[in-house]
PDB file of N, CA and C in Angstrom:
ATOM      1  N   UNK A   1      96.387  54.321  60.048  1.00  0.00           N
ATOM      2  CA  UNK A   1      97.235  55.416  59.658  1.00  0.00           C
ATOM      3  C   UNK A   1      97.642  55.201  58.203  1.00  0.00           C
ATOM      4  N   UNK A   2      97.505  56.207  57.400  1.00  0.00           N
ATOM      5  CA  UNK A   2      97.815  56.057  56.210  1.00  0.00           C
ATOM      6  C   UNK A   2      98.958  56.572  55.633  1.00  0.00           C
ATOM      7  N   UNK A   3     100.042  56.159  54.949  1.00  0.00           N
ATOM      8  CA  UNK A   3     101.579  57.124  54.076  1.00  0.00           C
ATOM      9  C   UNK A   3     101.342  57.869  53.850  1.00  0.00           C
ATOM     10  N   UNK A   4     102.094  59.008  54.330  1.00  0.00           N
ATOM     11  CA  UNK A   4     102.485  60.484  53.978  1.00  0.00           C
ATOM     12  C   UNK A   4     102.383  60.400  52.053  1.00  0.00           C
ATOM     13  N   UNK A   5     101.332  61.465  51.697  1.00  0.00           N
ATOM     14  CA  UNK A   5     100.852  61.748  49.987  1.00  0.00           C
ATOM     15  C   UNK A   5     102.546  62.319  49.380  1.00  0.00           C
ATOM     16  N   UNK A   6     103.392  61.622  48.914  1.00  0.00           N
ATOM     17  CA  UNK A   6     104.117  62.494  48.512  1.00  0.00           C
ATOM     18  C   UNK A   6     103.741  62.286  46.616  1.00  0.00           C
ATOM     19  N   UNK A   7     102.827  62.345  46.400  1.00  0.00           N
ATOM     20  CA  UNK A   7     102.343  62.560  44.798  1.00  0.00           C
ATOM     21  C   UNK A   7     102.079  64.321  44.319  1.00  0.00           C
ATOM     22  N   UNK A   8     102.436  65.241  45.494  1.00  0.00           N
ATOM     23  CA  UNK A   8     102.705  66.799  45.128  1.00  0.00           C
ATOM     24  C   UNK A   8     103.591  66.852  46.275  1.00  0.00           C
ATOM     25  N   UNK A   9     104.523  67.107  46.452  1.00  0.00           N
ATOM     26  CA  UNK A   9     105.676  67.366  47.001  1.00  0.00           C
ATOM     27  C   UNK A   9     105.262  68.836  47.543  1.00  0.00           C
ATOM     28  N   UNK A  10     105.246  70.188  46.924  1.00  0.00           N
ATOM     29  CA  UNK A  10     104.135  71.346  46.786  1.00  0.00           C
ATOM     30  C   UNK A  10     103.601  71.262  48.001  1.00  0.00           C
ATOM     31  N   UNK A  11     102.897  70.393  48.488  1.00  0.00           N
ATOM     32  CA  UNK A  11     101.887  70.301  49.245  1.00  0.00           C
ATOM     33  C   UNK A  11     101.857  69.494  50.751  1.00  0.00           C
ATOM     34  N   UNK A  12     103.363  69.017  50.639  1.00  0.00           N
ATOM     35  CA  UNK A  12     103.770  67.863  51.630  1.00  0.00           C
ATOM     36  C   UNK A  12     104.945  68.902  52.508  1.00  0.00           C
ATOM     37  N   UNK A  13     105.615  70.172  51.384  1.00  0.00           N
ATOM     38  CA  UNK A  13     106.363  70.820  52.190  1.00  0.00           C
ATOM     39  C   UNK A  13     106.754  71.138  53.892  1.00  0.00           C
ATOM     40  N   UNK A  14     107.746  70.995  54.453  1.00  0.00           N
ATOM     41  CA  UNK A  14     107.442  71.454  56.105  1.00  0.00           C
ATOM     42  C   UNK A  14     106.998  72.777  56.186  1.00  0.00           C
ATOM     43  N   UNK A  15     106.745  73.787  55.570  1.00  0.00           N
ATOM     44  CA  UNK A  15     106.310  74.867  55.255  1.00  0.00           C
ATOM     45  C   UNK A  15     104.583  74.927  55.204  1.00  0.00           C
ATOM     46  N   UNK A  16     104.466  74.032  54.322  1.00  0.00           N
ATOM     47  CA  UNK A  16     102.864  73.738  53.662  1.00  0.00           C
ATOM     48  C   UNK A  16     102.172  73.034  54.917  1.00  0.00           C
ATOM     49  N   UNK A  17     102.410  72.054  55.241  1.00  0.00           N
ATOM     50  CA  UNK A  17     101.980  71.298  56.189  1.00  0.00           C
ATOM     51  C   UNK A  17     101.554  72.177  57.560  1.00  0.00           C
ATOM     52  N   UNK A  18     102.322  72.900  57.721  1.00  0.00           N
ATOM     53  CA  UNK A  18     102.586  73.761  58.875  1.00  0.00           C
ATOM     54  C   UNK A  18     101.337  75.232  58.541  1.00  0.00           C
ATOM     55  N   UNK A  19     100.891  75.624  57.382  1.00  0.00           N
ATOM     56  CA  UNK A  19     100.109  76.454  57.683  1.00  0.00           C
ATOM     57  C   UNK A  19      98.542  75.482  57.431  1.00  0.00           C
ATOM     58  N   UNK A  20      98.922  74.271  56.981  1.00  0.00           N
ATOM     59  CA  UNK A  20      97.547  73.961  56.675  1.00  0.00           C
ATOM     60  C   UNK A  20      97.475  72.852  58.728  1.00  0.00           C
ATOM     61  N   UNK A  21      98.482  72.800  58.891  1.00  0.00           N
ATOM     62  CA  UNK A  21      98.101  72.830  60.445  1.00  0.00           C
ATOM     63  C   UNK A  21      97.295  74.121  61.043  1.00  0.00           C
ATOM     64  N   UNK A  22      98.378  75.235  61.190  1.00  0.00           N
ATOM     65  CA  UNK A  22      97.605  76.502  62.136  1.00  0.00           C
ATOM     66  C   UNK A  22      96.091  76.464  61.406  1.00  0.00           C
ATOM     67  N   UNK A  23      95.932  76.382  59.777  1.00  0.00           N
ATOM     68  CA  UNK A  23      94.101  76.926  59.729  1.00  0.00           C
ATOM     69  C   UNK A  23      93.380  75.995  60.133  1.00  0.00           C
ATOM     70  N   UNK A  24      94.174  74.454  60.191  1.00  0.00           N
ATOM     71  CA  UNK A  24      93.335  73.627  60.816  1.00  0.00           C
ATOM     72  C   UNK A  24      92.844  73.845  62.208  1.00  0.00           C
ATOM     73  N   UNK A  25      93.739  74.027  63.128  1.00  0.00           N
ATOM     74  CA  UNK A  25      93.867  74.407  64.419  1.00  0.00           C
ATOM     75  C   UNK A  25      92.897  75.320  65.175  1.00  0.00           C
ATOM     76  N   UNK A  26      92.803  76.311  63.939  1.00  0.00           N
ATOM     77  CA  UNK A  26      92.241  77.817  64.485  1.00  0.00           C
ATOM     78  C   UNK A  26      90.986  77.435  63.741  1.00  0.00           C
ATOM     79  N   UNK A  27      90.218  76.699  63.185  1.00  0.00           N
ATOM     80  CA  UNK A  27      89.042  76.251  63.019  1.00  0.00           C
ATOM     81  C   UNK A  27      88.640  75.538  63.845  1.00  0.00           C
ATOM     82  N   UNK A  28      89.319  74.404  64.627  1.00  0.00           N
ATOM     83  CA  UNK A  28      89.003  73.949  65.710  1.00  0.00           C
ATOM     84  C   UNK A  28      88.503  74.425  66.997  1.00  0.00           C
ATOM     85  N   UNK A  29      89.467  75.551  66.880  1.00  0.00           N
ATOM     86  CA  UNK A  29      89.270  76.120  68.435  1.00  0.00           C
ATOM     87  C   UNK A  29      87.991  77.337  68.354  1.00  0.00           C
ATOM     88  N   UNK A  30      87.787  77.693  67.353  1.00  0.00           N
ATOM     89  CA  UNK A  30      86.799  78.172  67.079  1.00  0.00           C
ATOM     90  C   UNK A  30      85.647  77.997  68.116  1.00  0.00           C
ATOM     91  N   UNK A  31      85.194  78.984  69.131  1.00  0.00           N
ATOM     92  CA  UNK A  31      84.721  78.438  69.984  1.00  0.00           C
ATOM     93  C   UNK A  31      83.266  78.633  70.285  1.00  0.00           C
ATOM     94  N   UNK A  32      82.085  79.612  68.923  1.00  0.00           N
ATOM     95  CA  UNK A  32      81.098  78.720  68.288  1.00  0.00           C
ATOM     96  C   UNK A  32      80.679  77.472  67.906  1.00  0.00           C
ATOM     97  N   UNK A  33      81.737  76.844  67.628  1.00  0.00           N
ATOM     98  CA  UNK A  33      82.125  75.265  67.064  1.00  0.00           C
ATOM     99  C   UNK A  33      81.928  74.293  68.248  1.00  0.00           C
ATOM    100  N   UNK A  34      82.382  74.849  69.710  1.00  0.00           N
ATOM    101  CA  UNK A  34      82.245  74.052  70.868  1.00  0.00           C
ATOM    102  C   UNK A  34      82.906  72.505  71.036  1.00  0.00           C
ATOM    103  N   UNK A  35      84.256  72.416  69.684  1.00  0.00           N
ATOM    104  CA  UNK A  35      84.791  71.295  69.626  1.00  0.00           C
ATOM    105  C   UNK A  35      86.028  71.278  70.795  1.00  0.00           C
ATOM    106  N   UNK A  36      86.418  72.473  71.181  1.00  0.00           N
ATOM    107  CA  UNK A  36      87.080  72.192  72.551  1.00  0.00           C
ATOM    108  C   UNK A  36      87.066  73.064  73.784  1.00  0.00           C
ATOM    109  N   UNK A  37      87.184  73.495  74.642  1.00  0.00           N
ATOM    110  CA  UNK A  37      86.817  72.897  75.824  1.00  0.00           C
ATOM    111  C   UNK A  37      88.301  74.800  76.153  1.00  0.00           C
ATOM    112  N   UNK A  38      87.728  76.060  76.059  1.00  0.00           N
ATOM    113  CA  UNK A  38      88.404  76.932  76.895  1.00  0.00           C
ATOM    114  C   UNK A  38      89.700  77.030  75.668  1.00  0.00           C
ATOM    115  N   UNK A  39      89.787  76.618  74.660  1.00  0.00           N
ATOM    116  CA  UNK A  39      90.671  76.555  73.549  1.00  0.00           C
ATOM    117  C   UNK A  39      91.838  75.777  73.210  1.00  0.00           C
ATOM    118  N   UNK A  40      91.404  74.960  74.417  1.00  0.00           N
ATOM    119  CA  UNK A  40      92.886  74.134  74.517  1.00  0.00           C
ATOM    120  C   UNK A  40      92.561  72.640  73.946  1.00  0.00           C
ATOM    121  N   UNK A  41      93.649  72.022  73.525  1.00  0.00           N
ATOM    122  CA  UNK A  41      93.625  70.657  72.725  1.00  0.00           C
ATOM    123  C   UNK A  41      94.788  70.820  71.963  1.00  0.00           C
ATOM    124  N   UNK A  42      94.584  69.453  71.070  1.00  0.00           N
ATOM    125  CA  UNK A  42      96.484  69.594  70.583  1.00  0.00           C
ATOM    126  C   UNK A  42      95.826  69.066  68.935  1.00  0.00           C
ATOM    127  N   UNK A  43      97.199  69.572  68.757  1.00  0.00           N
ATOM    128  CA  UNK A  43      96.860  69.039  67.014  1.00  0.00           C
ATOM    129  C   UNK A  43      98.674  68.684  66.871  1.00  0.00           C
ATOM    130  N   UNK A  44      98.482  67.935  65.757  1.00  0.00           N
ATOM    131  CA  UNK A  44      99.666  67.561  65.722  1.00  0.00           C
ATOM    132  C   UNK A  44      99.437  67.438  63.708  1.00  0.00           C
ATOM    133  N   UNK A  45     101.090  67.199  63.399  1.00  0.00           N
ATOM    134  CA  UNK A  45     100.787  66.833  61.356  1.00  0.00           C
ATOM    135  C   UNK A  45     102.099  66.245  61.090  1.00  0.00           C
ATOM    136  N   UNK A  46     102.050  65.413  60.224  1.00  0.00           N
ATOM    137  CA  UNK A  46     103.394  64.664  60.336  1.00  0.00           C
ATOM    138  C   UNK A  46     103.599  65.298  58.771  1.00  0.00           C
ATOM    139  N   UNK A  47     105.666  65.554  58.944  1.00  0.00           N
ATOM    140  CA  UNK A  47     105.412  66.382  58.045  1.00  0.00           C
ATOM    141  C   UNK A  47     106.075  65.400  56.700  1.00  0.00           C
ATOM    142  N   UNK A  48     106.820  64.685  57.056  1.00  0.00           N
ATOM    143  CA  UNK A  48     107.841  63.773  56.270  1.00  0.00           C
ATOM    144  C   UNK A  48     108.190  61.861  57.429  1.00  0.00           C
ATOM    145  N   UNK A  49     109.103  61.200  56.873  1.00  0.00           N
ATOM    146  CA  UNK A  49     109.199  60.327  57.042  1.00  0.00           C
ATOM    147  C   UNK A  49     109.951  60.184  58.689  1.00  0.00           C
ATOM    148  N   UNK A  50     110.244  61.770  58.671  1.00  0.00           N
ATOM    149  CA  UNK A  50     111.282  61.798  60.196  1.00  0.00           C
ATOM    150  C   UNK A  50     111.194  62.944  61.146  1.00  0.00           C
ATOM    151  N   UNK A  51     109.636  63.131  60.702  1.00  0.00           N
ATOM    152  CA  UNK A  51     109.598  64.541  61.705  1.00  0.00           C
ATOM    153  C   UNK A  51     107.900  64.601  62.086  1.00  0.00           C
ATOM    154  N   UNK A  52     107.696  65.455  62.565  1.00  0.00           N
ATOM    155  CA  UNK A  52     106.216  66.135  62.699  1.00  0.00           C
ATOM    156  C   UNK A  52     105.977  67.277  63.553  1.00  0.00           C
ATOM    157  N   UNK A  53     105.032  68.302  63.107  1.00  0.00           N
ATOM    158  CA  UNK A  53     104.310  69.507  63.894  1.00  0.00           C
ATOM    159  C   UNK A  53     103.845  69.185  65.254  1.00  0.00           C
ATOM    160  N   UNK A  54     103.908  69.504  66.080  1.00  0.00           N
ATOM    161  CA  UNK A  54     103.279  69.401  67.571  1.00  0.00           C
ATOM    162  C   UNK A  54     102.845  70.771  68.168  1.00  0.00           C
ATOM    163  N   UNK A  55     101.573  70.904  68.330  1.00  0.00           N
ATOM    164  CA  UNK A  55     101.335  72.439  69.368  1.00  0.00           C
ATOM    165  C   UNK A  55     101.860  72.317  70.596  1.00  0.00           C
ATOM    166  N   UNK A  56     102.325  73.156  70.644  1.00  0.00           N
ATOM    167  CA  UNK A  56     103.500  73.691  71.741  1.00  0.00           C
ATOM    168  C   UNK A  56     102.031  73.554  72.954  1.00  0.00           C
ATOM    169  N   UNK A  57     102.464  73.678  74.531  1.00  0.00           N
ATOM    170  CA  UNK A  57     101.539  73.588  75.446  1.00  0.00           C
ATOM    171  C   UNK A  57     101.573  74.948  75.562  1.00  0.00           C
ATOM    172  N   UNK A  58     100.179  75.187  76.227  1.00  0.00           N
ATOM    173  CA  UNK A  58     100.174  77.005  76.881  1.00  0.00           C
ATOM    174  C   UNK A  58      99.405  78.245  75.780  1.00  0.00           C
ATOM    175  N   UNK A  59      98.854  77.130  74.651  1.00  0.00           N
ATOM    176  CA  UNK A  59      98.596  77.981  73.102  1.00  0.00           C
ATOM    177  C   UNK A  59      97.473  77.655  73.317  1.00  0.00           C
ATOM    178  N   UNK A  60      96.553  78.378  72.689  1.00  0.00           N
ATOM    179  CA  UNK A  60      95.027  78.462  71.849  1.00  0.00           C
ATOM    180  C   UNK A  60      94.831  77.731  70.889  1.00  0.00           C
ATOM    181  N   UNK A  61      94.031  77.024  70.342  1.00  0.00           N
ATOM    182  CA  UNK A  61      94.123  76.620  69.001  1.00  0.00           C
ATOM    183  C   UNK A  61      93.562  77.717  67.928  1.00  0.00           C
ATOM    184  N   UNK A  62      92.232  78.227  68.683  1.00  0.00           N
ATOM    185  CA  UNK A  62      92.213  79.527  67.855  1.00  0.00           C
ATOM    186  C   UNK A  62      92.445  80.388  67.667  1.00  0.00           C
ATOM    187  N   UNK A  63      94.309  81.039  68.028  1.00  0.00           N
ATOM    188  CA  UNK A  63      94.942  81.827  68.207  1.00  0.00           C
ATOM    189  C   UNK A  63      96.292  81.287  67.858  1.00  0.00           C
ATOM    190  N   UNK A  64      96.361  79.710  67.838  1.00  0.00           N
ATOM    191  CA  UNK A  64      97.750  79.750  67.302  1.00  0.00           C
ATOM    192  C   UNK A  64      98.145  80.196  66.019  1.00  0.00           C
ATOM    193  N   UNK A  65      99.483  80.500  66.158  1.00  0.00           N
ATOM    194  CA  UNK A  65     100.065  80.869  64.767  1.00  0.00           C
ATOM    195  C   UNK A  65     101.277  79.863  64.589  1.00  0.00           C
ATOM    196  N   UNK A  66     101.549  79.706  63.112  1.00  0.00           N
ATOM    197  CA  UNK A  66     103.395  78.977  63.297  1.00  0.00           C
ATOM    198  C   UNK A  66     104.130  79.404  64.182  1.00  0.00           C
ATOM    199  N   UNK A  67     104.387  80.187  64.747  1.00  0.00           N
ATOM    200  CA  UNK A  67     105.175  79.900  65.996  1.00  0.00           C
ATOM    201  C   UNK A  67     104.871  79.267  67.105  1.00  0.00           C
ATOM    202  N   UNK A  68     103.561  78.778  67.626  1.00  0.00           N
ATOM    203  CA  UNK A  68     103.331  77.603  68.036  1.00  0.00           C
ATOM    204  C   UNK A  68     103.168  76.714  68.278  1.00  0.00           C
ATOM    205  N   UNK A  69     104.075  76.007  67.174  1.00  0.00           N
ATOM    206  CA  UNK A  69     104.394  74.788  66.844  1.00  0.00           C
ATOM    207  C   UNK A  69     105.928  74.412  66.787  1.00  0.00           C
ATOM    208  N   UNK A  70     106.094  73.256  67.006  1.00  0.00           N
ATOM    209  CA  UNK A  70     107.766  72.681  67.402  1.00  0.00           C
ATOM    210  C   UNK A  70     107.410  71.380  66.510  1.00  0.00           C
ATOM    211  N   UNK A  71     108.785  71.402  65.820  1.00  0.00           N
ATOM    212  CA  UNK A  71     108.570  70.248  64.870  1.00  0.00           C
ATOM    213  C   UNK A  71     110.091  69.192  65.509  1.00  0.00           C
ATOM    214  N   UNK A  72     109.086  68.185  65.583  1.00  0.00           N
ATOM    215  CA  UNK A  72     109.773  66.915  66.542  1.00  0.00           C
ATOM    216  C   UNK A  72     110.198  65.560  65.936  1.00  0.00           C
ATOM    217  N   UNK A  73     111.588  65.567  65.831  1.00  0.00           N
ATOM    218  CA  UNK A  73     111.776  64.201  65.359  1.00  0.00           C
ATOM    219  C   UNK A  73     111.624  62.712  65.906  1.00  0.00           C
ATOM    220  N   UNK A  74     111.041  62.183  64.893  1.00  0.00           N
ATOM    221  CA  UNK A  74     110.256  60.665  65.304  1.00  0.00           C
ATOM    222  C   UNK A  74     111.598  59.957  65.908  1.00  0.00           C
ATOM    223  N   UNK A  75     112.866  60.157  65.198  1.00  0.00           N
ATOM    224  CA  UNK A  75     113.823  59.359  66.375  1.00  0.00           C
ATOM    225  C   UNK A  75     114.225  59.825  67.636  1.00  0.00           C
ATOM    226  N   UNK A  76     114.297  61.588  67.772  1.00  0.00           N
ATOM    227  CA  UNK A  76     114.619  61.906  68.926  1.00  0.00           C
ATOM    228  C   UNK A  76     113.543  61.598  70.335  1.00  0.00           C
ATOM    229  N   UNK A  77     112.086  61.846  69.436  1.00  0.00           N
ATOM    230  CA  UNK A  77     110.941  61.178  70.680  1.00  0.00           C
ATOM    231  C   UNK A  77     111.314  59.577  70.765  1.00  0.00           C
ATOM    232  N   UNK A  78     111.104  59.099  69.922  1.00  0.00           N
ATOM    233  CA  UNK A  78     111.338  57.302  70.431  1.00  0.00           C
ATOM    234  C   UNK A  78     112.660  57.563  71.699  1.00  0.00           C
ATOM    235  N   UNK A  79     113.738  58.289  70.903  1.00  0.00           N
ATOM    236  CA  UNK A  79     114.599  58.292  72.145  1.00  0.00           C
ATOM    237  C   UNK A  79     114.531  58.577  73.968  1.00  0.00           C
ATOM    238  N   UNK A  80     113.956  59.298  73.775  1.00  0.00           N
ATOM    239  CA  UNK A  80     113.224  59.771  75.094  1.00  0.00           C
ATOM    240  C   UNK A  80     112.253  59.158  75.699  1.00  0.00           C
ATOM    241  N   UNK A  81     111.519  58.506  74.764  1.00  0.00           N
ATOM    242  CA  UNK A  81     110.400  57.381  75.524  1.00  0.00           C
ATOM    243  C   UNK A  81     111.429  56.444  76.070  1.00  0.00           C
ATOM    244  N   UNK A  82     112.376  55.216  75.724  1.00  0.00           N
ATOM    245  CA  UNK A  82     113.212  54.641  75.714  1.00  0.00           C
ATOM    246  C   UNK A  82     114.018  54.782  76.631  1.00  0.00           C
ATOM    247  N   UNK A  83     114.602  55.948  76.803  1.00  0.00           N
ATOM    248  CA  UNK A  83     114.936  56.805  77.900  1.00  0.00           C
ATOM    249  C   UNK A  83     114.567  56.495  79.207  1.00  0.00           C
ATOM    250  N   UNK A  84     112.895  57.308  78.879  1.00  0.00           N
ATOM    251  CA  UNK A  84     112.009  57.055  80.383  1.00  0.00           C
ATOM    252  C   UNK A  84     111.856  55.975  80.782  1.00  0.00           C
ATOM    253  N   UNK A  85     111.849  54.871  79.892  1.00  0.00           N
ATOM    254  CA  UNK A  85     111.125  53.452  80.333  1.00  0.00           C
ATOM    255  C   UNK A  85     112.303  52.583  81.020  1.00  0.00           C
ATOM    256  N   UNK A  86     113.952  53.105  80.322  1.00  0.00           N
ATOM    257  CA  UNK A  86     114.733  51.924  80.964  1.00  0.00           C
ATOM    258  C   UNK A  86     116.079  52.598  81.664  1.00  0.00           C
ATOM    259  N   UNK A  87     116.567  52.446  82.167  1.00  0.00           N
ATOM    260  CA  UNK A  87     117.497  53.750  83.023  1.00  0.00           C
ATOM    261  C   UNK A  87     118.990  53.379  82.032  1.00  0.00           C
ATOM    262  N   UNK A  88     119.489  54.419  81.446  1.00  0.00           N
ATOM    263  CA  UNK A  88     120.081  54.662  81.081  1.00  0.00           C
ATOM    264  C   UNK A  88     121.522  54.129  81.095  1.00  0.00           C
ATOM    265  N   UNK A  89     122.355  53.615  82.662  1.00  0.00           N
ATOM    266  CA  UNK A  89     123.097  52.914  82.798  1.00  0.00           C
ATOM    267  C   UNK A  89     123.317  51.810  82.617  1.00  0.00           C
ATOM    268  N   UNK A  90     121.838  51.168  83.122  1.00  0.00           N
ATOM    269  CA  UNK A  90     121.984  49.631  83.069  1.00  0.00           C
ATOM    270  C   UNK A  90     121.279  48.931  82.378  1.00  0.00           C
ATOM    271  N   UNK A  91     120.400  49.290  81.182  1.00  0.00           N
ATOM    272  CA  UNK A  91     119.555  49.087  80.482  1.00  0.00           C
ATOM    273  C   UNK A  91     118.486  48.697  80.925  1.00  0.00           C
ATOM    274  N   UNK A  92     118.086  48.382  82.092  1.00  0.00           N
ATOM    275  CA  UNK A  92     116.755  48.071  83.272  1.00  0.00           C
ATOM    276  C   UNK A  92     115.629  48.323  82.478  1.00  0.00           C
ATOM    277  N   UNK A  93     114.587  48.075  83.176  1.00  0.00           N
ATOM    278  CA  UNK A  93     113.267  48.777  82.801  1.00  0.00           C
ATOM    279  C   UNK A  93     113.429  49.603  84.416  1.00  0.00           C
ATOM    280  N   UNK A  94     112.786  50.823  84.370  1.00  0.00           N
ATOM    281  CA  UNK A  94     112.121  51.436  85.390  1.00  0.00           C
ATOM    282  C   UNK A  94     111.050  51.040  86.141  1.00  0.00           C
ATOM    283  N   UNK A  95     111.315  51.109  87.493  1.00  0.00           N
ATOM    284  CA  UNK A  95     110.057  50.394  88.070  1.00  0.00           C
ATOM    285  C   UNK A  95     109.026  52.002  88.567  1.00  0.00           C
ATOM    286  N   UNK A  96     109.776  52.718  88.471  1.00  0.00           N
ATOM    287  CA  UNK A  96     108.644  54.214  88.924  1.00  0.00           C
ATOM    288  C   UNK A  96     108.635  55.294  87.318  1.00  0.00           C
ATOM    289  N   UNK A  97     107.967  56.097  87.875  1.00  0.00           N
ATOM    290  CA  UNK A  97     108.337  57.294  86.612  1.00  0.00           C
ATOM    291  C   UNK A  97     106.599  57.087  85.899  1.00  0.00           C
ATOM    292  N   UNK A  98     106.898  57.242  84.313  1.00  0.00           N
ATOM    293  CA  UNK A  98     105.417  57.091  83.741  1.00  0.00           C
ATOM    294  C   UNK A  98     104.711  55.976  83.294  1.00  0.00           C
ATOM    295  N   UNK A  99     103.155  56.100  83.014  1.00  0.00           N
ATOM    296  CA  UNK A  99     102.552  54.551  82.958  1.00  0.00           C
ATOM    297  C   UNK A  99     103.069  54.029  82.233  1.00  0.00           C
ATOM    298  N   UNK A 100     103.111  53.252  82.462  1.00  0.00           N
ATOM    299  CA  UNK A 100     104.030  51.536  81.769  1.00  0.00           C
ATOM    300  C   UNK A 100     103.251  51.741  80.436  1.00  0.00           C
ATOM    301  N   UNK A 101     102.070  51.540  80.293  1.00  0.00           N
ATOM    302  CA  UNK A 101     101.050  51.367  79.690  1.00  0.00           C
ATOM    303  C   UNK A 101     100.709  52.675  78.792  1.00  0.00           C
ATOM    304  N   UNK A 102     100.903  53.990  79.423  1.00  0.00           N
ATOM    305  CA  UNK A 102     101.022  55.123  78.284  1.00  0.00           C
ATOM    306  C   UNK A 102     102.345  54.730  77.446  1.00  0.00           C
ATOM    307  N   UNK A 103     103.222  54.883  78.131  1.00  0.00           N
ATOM    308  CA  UNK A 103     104.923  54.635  77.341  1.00  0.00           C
ATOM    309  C   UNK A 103     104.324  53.549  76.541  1.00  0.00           C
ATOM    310  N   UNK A 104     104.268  52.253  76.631  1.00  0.00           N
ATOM    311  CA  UNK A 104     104.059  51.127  75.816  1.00  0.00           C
ATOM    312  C   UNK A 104     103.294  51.362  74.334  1.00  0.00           C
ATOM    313  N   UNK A 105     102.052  52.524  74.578  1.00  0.00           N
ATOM    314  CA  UNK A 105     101.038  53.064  73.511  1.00  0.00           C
ATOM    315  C   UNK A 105     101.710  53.993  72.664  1.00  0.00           C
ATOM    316  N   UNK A 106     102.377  54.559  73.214  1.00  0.00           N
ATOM    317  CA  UNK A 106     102.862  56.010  72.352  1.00  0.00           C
ATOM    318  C   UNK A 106     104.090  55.622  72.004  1.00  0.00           C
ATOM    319  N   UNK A 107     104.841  54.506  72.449  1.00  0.00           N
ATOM    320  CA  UNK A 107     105.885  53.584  71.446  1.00  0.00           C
ATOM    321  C   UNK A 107     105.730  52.828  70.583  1.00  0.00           C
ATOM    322  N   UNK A 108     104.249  52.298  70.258  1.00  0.00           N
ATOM    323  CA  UNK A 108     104.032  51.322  69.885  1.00  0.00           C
ATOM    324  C   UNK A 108     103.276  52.390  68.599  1.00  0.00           C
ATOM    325  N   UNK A 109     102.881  53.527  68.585  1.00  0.00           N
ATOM    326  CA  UNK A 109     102.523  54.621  68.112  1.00  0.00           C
ATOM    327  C   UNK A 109     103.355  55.312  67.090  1.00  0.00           C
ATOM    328  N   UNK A 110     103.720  55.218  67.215  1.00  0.00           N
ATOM    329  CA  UNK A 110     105.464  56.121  67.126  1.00  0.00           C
ATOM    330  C   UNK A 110     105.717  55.301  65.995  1.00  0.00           C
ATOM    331  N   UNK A 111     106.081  54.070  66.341  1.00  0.00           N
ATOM    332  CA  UNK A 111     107.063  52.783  65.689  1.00  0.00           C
ATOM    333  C   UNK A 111     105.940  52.889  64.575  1.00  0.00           C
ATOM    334  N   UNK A 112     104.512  52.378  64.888  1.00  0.00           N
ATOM    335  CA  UNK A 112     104.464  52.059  63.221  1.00  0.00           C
ATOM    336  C   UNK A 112     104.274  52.875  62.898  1.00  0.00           C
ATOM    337  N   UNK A 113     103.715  54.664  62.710  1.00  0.00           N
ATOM    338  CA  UNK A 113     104.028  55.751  62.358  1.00  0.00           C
ATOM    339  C   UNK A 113     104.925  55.318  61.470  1.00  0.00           C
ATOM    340  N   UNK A 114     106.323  55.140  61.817  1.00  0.00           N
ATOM    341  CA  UNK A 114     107.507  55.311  61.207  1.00  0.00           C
ATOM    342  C   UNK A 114     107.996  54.348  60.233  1.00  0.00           C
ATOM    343  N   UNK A 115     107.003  53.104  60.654  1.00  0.00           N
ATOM    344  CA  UNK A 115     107.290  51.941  59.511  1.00  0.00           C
ATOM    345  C   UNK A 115     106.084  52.101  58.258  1.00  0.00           C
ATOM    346  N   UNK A 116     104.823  53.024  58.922  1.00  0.00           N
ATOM    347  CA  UNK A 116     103.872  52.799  57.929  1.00  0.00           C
ATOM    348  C   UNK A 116     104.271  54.065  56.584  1.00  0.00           C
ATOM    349  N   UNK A 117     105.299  54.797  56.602  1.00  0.00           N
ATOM    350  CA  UNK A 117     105.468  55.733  55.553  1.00  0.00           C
ATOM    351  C   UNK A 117     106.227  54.822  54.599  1.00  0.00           C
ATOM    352  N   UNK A 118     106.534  54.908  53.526  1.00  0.00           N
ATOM    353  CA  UNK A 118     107.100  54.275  52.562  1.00  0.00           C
ATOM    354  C   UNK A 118     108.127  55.271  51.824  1.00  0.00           C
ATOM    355  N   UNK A 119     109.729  54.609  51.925  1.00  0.00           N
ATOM    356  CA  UNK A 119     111.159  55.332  51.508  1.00  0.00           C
ATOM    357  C   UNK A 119     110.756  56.026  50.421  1.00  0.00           C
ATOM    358  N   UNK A 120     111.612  57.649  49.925  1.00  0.00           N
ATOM    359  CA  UNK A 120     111.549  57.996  48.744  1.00  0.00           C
ATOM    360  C   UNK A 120     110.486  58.476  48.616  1.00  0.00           C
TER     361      UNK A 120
END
């Protein structure tokens, strides 16, 4: 994973990011292209040091537009993974709920995401 380009700011915008998501998206789903599967798949774009684009579920890719996208903060998801994995009262780990092993990936995902951008 490589640091977010902030050498044009212009171009890093949550604005910018977000339409050069949807044309990404809607080239994908493009379904001459045969890169997915009935139009569905996810795209995602990180937009800054504390957020990112996510396609909403239930969308097209070659039909989404910005409004099918929800922009998600990297601390509020860690929170919720964190959440799922340890019960809330007693700081436990959970012994039921989701794979140990997905949670573990998409935390471990997440985290350096968030360490690999560089302040400022």
């Amino acid at each position: 994973m490589t640091p977010a380009d902030n050498s044009q700011p212009e171009l890093r915008s949550p604005q910018a990011v977000l339409s050069q998501l949807v044309a990404l998206s809607n080239a994908l789903g493009r379904p001459e292209l045969d890169y997915v599967i009935l139009g569905e798949g996810n795209t995602s774009a990180r937009i800054d040091d504390d957020s990112f684009w996510v396609k909403a579920s239930g969308t097209e890719l070659r039909t989404i537009t910005a409004a099918g996208f929800v922009q998600v903060s990297f601390e509020a998801a860690l929170a919720l993974v964190d959440l799922a994995v340890h019960d809330p009262l007693t700081g436990q780990p959970k012994r039921a709920g989701l794979n140990p092993l997905l949670i573990r990936g998409v935390t471990a995902f997440m985290s350096r995401i968030a360490k690999d951008t560089p302040s400022g």
